[in-house]
Every structure is written in C-alpha cells, then in structure tokens.
N, C-alpha and C. Protein backbone atom coordinates (compact mmCIF):
# COMPACT_ATOMS: atom_id res chain seq x y z
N UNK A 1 2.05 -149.51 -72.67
CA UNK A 1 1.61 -149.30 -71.31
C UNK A 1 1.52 -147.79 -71.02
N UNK A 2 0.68 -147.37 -70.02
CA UNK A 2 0.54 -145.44 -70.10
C UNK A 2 1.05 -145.68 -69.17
N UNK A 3 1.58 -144.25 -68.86
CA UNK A 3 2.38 -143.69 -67.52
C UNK A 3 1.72 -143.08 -66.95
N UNK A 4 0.92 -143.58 -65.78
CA UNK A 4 0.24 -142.90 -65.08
C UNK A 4 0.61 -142.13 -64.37
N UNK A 5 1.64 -141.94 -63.83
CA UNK A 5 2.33 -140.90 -63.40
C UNK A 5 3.24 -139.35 -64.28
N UNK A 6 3.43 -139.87 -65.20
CA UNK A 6 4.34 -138.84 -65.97
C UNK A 6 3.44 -138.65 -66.77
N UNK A 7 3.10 -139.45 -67.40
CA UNK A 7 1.92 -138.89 -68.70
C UNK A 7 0.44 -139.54 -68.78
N UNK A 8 -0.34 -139.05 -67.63
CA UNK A 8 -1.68 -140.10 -67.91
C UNK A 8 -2.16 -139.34 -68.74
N UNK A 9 -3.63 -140.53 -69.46
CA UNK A 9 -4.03 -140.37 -70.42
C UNK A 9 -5.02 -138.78 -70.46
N UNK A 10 -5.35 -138.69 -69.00
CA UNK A 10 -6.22 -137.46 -68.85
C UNK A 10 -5.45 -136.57 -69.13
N UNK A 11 -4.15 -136.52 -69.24
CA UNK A 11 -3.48 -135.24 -68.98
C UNK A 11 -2.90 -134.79 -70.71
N UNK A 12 -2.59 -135.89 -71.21
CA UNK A 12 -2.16 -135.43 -72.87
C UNK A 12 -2.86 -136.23 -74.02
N UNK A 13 -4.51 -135.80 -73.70
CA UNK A 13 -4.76 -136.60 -75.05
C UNK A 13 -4.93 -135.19 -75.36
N UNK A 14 -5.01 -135.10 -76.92
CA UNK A 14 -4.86 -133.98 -77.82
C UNK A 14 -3.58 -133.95 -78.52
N UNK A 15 -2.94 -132.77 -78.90
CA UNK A 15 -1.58 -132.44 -79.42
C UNK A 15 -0.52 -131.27 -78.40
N UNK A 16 -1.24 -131.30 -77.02
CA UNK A 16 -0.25 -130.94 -76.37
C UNK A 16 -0.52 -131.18 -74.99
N UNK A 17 0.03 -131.24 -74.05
CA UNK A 17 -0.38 -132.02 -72.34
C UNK A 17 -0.96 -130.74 -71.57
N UNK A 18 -1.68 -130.82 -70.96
CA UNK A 18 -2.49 -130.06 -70.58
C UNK A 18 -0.88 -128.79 -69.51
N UNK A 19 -0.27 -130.04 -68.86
CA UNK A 19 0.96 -128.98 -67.98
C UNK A 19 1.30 -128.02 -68.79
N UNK A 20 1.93 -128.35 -70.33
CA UNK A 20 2.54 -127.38 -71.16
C UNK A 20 1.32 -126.00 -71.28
N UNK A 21 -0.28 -126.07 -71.18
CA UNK A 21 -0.88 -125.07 -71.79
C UNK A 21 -0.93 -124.47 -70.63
N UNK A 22 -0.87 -125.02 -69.07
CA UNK A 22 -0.82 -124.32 -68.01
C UNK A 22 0.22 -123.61 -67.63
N UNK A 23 1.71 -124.12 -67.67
CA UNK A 23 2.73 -123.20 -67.80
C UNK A 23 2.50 -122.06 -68.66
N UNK A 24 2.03 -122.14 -69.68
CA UNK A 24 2.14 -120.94 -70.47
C UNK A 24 1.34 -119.82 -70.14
N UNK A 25 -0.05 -120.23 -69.49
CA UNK A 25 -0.50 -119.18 -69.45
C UNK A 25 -0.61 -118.81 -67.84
N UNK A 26 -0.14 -119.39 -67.23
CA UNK A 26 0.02 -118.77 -65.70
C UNK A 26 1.37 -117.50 -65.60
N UNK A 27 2.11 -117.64 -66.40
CA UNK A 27 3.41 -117.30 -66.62
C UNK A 27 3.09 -115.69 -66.73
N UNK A 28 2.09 -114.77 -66.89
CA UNK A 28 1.18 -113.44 -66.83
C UNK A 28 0.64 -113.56 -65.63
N UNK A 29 -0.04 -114.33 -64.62
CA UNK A 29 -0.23 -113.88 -63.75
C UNK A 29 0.39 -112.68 -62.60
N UNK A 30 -0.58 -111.75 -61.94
CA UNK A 30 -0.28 -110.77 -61.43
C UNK A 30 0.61 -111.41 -60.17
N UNK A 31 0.25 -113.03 -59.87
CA UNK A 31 0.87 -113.17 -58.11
C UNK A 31 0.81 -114.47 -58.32
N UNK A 32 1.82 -115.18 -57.41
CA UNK A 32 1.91 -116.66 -57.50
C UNK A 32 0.71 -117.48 -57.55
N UNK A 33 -0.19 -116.90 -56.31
CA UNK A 33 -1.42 -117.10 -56.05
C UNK A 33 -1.96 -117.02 -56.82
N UNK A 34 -2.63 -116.23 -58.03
CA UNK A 34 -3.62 -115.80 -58.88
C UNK A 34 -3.35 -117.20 -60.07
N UNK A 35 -1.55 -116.90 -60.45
CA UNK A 35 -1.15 -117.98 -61.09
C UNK A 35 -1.56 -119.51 -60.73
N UNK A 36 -1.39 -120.02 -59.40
CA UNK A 36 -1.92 -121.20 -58.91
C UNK A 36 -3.38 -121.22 -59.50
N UNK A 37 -4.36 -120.62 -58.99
CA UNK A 37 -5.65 -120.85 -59.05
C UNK A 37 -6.38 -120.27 -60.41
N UNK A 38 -5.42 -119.93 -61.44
CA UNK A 38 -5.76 -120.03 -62.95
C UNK A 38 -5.37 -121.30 -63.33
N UNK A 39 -4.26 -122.04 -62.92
CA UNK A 39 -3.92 -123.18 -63.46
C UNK A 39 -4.73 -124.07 -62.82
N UNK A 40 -5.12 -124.20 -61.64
CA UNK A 40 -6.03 -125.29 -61.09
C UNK A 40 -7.52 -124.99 -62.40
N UNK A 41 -8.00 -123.91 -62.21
CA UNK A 41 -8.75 -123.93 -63.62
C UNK A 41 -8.71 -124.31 -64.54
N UNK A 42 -7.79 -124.33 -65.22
CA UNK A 42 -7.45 -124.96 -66.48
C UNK A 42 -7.12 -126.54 -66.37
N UNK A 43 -6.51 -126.82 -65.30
CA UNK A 43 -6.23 -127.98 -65.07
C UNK A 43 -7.50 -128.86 -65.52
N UNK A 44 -8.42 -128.65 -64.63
CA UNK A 44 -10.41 -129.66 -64.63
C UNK A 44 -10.80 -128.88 -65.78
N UNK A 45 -10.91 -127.99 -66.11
CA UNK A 45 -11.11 -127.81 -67.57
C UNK A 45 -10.36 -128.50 -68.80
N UNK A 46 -9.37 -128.34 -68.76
CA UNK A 46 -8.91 -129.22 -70.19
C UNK A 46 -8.90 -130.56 -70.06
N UNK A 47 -9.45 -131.32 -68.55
CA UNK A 47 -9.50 -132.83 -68.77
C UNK A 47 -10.92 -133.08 -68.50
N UNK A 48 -11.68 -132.12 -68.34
CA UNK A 48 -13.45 -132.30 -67.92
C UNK A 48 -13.71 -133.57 -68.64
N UNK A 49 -13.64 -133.58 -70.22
CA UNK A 49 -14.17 -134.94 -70.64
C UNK A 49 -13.50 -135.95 -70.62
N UNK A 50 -12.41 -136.44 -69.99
CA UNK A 50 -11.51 -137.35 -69.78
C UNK A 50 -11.53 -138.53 -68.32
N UNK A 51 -11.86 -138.11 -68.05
CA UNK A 51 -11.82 -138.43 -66.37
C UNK A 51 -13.40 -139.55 -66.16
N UNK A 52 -14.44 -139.48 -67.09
CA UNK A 52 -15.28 -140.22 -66.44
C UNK A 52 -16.52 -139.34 -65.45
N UNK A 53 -16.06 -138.21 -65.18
CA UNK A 53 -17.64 -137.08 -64.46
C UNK A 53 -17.17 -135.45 -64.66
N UNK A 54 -17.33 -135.32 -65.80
CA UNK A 54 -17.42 -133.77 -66.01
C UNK A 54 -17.86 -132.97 -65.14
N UNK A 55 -18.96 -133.41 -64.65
CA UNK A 55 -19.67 -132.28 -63.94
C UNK A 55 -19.00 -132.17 -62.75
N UNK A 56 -18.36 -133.11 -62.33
CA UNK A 56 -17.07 -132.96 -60.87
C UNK A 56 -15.80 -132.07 -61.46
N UNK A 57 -15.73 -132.54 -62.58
CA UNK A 57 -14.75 -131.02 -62.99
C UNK A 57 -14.93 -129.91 -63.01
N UNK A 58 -16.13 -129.64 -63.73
CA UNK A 58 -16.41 -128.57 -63.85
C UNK A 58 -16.92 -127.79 -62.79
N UNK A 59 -17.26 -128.24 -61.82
CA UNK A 59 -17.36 -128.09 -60.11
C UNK A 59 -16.14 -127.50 -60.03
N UNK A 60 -15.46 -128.18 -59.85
CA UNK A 60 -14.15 -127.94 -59.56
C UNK A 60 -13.46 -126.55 -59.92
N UNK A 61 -13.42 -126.93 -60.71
CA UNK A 61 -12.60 -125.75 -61.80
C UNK A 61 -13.30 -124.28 -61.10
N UNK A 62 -14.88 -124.55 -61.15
CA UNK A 62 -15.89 -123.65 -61.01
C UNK A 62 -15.43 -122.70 -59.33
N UNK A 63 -14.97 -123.72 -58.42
CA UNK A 63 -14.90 -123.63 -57.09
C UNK A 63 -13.24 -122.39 -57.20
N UNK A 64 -12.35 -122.82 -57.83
CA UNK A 64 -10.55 -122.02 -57.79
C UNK A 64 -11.07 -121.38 -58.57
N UNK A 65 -11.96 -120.82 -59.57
CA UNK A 65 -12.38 -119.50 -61.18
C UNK A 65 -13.09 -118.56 -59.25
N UNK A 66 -13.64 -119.20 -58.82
CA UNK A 66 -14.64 -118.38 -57.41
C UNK A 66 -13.21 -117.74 -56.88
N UNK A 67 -12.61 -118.54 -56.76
CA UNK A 67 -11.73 -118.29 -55.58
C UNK A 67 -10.71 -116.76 -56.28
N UNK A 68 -10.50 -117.15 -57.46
CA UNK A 68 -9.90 -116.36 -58.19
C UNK A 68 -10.19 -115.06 -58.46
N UNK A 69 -11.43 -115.02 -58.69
CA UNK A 69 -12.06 -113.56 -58.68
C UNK A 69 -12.68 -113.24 -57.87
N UNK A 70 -12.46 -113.39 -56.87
CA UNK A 70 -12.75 -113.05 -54.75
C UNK A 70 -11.10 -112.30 -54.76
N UNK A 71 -10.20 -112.88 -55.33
CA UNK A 71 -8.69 -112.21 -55.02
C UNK A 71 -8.75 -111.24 -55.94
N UNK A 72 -9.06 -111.55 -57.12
CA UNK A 72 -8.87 -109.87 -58.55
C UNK A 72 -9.29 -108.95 -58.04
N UNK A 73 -10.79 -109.01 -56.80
CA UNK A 73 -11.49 -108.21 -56.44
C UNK A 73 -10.87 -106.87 -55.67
C-alpha cells in the first residue's frame, strides 16, 4: 500500500525523495525566503513527470524561479 502522506509516489520515485534533494540545497540560501522559493522550484520540477500534467508543473515551478529572481534582483 503507498503512503500518501509520508511517502507518495510523486515524491520518491528514483533513488532519493525529492524532500531530501530540497533540504540540501536550500540549506545555501542567502534568506529563508530565497530558500522557500528555490525549494518550491525544485519541488514541481523533480515531480513534473509524475503527477499526470507537466506542463502545470512546470508553470508552477516557472511562477516561484519568477518570484525568485524579482528578490535576487
């Protein structure tokens, strides 16, 4: 049975769960903020093909990467 809550399938197919690659690399961010909205990026990015509509991910993702470099600015 999957755990849709602790471990859905969008979140750890591969060889590592998408949370673990987001902790790691938010963990350099300049500001909590910057950190949040790199990980929301990565988040719809590493499950774009998982979910059933990529292109809503990649929207997505596309919309917090905007938001992100409006703040670097």
């Amino acid at each position: 049975m999957t755990d849709l809550v602790n471990h859905p399938a969008h979140y750890t197919a591969g060889t590592v769960e998408a949370i673990d690659v987001i902790e790691g690399a938010v963990q350099a961010g300049p500001s909590p903020m910057s950190g949040y909205l790199q990980g929301q990026v990565l988040k719809y990015v590493l499950r774009m093909w998982l979910k059933g509509n990529p292109l809503q991910d990649a929207q997505k993702a596309q919309w917090y990467l905007n938001r992100l470099i409006n703040q670097l600015q």
